[in-house]
PDB file of N, CA and C in Angstrom:
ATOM      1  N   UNK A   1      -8.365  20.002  24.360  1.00  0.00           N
ATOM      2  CA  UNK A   1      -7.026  19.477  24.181  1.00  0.00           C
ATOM      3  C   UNK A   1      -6.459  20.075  22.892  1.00  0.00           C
ATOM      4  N   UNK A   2      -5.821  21.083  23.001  1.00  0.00           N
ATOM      5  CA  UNK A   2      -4.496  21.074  21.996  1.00  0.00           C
ATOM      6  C   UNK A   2      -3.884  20.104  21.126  1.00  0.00           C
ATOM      7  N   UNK A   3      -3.476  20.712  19.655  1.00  0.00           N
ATOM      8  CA  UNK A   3      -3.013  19.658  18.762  1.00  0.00           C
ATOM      9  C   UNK A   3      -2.070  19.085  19.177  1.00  0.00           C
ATOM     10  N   UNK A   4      -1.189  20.144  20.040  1.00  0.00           N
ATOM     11  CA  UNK A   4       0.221  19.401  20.421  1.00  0.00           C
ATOM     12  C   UNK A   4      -0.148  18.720  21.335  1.00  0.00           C
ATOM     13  N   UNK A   5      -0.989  18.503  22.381  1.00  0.00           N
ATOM     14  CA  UNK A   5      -1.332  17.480  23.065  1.00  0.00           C
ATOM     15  C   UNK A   5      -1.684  15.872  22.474  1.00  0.00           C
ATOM     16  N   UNK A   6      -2.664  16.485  21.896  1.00  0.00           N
ATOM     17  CA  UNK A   6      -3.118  15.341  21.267  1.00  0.00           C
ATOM     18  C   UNK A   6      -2.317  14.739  20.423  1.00  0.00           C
ATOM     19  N   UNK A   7      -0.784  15.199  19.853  1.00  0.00           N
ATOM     20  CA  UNK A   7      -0.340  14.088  19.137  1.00  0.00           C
ATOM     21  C   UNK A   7       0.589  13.661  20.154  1.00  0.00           C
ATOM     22  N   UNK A   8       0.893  14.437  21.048  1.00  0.00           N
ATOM     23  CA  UNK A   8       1.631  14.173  22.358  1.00  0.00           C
ATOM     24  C   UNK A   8       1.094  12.629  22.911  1.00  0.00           C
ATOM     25  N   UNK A   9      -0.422  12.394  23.127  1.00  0.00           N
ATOM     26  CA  UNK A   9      -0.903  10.992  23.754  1.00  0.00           C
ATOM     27  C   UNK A   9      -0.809  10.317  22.628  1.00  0.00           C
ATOM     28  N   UNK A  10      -1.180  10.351  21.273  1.00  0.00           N
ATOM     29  CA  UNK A  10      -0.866   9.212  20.215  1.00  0.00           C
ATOM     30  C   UNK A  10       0.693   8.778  20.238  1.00  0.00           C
ATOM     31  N   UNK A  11       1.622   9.698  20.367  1.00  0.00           N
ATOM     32  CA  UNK A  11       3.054   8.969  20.420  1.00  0.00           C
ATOM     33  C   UNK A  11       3.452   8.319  21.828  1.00  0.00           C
ATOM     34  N   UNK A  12       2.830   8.469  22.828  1.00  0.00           N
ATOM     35  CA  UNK A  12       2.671   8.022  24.128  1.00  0.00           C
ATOM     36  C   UNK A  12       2.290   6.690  24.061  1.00  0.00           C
ATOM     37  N   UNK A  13       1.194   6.910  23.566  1.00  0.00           N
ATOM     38  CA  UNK A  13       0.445   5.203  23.692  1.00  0.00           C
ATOM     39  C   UNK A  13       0.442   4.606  22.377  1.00  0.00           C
ATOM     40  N   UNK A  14       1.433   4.749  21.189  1.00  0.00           N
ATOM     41  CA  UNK A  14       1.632   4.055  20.555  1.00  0.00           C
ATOM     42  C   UNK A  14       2.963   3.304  21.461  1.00  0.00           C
ATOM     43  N   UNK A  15       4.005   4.298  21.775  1.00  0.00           N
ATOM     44  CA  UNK A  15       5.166   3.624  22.266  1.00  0.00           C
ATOM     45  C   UNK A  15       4.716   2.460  23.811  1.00  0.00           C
ATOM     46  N   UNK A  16       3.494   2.357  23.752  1.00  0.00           N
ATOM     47  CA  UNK A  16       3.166   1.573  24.900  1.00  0.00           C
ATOM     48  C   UNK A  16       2.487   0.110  23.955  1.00  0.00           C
ATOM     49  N   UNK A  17       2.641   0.308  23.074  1.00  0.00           N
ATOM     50  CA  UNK A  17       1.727  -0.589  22.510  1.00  0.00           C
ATOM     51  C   UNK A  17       2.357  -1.689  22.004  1.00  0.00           C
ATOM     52  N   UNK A  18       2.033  -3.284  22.176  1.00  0.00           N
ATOM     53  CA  UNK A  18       3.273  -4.354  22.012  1.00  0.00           C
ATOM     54  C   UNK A  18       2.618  -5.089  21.001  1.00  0.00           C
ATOM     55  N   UNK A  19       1.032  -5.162  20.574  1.00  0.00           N
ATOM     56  CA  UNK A  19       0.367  -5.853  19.611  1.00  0.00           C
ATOM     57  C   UNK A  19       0.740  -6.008  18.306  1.00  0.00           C
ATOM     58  N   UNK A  20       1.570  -6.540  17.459  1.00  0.00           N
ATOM     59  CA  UNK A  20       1.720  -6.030  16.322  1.00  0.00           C
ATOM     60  C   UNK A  20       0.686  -5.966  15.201  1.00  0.00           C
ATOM     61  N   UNK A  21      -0.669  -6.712  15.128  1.00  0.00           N
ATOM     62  CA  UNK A  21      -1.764  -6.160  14.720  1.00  0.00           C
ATOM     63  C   UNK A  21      -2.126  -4.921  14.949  1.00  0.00           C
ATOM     64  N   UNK A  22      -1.933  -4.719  16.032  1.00  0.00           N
ATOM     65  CA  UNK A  22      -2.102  -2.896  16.250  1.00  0.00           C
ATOM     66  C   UNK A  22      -0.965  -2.346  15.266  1.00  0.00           C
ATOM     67  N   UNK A  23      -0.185  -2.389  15.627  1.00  0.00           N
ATOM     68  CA  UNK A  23       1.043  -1.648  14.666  1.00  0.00           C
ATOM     69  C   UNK A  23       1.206  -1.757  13.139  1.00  0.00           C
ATOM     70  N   UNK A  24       0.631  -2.952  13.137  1.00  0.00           N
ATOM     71  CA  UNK A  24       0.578  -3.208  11.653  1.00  0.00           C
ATOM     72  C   UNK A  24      -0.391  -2.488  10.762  1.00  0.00           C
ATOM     73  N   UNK A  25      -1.500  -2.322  11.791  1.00  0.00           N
ATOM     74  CA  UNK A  25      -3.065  -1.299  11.227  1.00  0.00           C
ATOM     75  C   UNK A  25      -2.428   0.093  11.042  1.00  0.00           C
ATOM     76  N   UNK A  26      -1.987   0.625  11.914  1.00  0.00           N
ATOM     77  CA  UNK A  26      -1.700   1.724  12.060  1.00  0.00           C
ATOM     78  C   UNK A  26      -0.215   2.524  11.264  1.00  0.00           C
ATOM     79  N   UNK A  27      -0.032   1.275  10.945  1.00  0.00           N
ATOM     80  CA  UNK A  27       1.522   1.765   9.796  1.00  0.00           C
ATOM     81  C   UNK A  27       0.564   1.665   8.469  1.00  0.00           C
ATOM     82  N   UNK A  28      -0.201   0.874   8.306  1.00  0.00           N
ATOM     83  CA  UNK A  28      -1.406   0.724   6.772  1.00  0.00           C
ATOM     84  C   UNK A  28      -1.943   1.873   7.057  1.00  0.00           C
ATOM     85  N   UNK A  29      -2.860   2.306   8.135  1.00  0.00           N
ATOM     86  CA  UNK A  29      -3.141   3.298   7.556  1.00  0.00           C
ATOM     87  C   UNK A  29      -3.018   4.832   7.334  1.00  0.00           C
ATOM     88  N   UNK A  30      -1.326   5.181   8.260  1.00  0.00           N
ATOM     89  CA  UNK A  30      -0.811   6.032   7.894  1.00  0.00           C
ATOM     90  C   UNK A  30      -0.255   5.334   6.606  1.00  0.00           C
ATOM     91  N   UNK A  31      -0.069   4.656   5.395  1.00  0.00           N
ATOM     92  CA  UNK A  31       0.431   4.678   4.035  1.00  0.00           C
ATOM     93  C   UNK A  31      -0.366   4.979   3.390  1.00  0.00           C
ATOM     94  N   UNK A  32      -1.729   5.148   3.689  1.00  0.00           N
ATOM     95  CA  UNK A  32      -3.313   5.123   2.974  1.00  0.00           C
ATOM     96  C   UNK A  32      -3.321   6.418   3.331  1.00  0.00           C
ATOM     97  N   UNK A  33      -3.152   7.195   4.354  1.00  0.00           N
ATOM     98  CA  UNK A  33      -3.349   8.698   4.034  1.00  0.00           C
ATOM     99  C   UNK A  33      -1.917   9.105   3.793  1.00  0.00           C
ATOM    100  N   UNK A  34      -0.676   8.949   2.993  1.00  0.00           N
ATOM    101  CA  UNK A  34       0.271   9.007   2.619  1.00  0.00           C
ATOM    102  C   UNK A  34       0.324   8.999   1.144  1.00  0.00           C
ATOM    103  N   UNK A  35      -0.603   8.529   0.325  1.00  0.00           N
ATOM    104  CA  UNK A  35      -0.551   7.559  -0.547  1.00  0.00           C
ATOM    105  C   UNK A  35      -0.841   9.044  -2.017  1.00  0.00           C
ATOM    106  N   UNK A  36      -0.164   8.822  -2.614  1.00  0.00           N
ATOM    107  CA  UNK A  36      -0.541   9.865  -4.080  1.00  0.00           C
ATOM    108  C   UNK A  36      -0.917   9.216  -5.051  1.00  0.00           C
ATOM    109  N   UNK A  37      -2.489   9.347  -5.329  1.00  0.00           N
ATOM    110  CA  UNK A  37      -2.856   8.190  -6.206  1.00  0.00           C
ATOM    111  C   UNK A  37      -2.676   8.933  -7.743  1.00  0.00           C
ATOM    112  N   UNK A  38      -2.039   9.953  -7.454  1.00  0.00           N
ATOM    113  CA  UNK A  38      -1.993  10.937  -8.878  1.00  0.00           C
ATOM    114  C   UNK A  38      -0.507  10.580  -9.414  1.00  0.00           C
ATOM    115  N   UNK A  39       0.016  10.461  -8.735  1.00  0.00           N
ATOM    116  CA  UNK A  39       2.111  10.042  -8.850  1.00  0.00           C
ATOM    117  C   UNK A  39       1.949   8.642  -9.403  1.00  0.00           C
ATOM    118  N   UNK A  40       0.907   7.731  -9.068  1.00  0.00           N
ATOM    119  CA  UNK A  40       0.223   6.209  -9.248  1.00  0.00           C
ATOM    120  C   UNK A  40      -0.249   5.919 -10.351  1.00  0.00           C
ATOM    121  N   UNK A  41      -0.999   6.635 -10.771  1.00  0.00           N
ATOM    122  CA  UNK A  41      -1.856   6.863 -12.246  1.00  0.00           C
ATOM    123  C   UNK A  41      -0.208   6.763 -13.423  1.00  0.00           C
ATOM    124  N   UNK A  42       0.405   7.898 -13.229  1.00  0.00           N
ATOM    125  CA  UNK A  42       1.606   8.727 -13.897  1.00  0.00           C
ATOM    126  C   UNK A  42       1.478   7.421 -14.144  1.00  0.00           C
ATOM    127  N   UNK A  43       2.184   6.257 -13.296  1.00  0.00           N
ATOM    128  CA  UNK A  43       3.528   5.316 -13.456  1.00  0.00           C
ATOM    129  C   UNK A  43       2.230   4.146 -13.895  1.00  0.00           C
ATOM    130  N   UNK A  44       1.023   3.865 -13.981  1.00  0.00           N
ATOM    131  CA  UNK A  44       0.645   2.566 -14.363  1.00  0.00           C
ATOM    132  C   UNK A  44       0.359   2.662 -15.320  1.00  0.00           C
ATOM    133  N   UNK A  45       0.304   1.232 -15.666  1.00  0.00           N
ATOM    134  CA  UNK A  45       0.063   0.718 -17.432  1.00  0.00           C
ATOM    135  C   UNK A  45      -1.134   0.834 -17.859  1.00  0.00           C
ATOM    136  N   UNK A  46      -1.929   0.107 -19.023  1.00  0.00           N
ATOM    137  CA  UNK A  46      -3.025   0.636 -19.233  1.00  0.00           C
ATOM    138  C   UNK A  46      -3.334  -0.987 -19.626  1.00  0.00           C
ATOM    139  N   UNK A  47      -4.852  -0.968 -19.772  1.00  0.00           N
ATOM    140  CA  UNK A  47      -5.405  -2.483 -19.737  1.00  0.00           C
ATOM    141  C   UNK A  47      -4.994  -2.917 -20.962  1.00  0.00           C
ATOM    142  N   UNK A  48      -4.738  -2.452 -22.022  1.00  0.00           N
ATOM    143  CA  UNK A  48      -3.894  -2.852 -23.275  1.00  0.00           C
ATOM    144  C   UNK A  48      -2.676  -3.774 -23.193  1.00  0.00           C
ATOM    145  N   UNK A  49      -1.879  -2.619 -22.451  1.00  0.00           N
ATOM    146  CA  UNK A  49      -0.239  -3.334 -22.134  1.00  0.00           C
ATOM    147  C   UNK A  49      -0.378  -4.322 -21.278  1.00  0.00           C
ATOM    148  N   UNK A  50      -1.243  -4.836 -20.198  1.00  0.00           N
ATOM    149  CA  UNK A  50      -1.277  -5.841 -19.613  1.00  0.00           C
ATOM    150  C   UNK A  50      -2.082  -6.941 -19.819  1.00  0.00           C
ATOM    151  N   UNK A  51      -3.012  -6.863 -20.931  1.00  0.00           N
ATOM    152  CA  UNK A  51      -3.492  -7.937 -21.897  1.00  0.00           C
ATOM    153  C   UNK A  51      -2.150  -8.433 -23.057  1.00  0.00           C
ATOM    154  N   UNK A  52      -1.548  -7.421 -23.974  1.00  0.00           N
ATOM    155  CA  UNK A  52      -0.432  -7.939 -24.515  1.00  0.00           C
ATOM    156  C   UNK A  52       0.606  -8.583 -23.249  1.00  0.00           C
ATOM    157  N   UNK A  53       1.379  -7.642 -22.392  1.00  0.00           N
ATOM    158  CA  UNK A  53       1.945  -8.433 -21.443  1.00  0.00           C
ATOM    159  C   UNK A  53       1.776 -10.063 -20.999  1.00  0.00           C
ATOM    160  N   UNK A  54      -0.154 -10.011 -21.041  1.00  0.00           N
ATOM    161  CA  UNK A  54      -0.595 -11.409 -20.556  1.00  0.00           C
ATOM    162  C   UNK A  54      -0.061 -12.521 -21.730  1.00  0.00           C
ATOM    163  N   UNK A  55      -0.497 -12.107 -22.928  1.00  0.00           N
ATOM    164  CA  UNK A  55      -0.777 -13.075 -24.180  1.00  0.00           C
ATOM    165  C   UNK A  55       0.630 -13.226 -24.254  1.00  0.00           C
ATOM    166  N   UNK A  56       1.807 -12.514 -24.032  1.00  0.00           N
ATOM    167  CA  UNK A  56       2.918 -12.770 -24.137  1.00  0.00           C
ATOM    168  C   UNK A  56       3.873 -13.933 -23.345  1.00  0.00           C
ATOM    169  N   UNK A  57       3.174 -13.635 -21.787  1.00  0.00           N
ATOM    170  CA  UNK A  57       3.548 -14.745 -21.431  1.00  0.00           C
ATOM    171  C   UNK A  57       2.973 -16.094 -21.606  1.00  0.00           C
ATOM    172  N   UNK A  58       1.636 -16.061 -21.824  1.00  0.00           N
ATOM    173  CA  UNK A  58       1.196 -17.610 -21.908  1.00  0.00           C
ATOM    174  C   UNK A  58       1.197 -18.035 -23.223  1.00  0.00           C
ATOM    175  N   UNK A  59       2.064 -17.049 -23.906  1.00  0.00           N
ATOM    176  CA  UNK A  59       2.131 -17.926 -25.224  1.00  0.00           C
ATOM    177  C   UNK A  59       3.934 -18.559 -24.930  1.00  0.00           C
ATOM    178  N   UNK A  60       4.083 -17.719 -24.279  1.00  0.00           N
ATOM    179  CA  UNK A  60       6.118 -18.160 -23.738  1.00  0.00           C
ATOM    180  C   UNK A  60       6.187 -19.522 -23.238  1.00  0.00           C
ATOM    181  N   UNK A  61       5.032 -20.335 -22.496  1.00  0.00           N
ATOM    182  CA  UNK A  61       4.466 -21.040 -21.957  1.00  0.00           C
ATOM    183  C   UNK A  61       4.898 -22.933 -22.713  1.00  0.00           C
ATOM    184  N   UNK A  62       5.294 -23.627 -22.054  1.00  0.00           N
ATOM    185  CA  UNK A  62       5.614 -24.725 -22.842  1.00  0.00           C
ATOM    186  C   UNK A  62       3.923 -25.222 -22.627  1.00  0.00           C
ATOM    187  N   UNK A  63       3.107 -25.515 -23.784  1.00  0.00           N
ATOM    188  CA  UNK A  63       2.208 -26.441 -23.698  1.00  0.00           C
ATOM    189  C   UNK A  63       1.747 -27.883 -24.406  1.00  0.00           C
ATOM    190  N   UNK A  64       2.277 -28.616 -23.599  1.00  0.00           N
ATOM    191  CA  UNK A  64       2.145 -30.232 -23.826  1.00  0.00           C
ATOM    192  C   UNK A  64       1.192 -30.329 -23.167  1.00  0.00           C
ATOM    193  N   UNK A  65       0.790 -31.599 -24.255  1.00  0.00           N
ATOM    194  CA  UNK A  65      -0.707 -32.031 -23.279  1.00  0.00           C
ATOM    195  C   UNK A  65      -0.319 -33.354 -23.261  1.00  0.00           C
TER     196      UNK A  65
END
């Protein structure tokens, strides 16, 4: 079977498919092979900024006892 076949029956029998657990798997894990964990890294914080971040809010925090 040919590539073009073979994506030929995956768009076939996805469009047959009414489960949305099925659909739901299959949209996850085309985002998981989609996914740039290098573009991800760029943009996240570091365990520093989200320990200050933390202490910041629970000190914002009304505490009555």
């Amino acid at each position: 079977m040919t590539l073009i076949l073979k994506k030929k029956a995956i768009i076939d029998w996805i469009s047959f498919i009414e489960d949305k657990d099925v659909l739901n798997q299959i949209f996850e894990y085309q985002q998981l092979k989609n996914k740039n964990f290098k573009k991800d890294i760029e943009n996240a914080i570091t365990v520093d900024e989200v320990r200050e971040q933390t202490d910041t809010y629970i000190k914002s925090l009304d505490w009555k006892k």
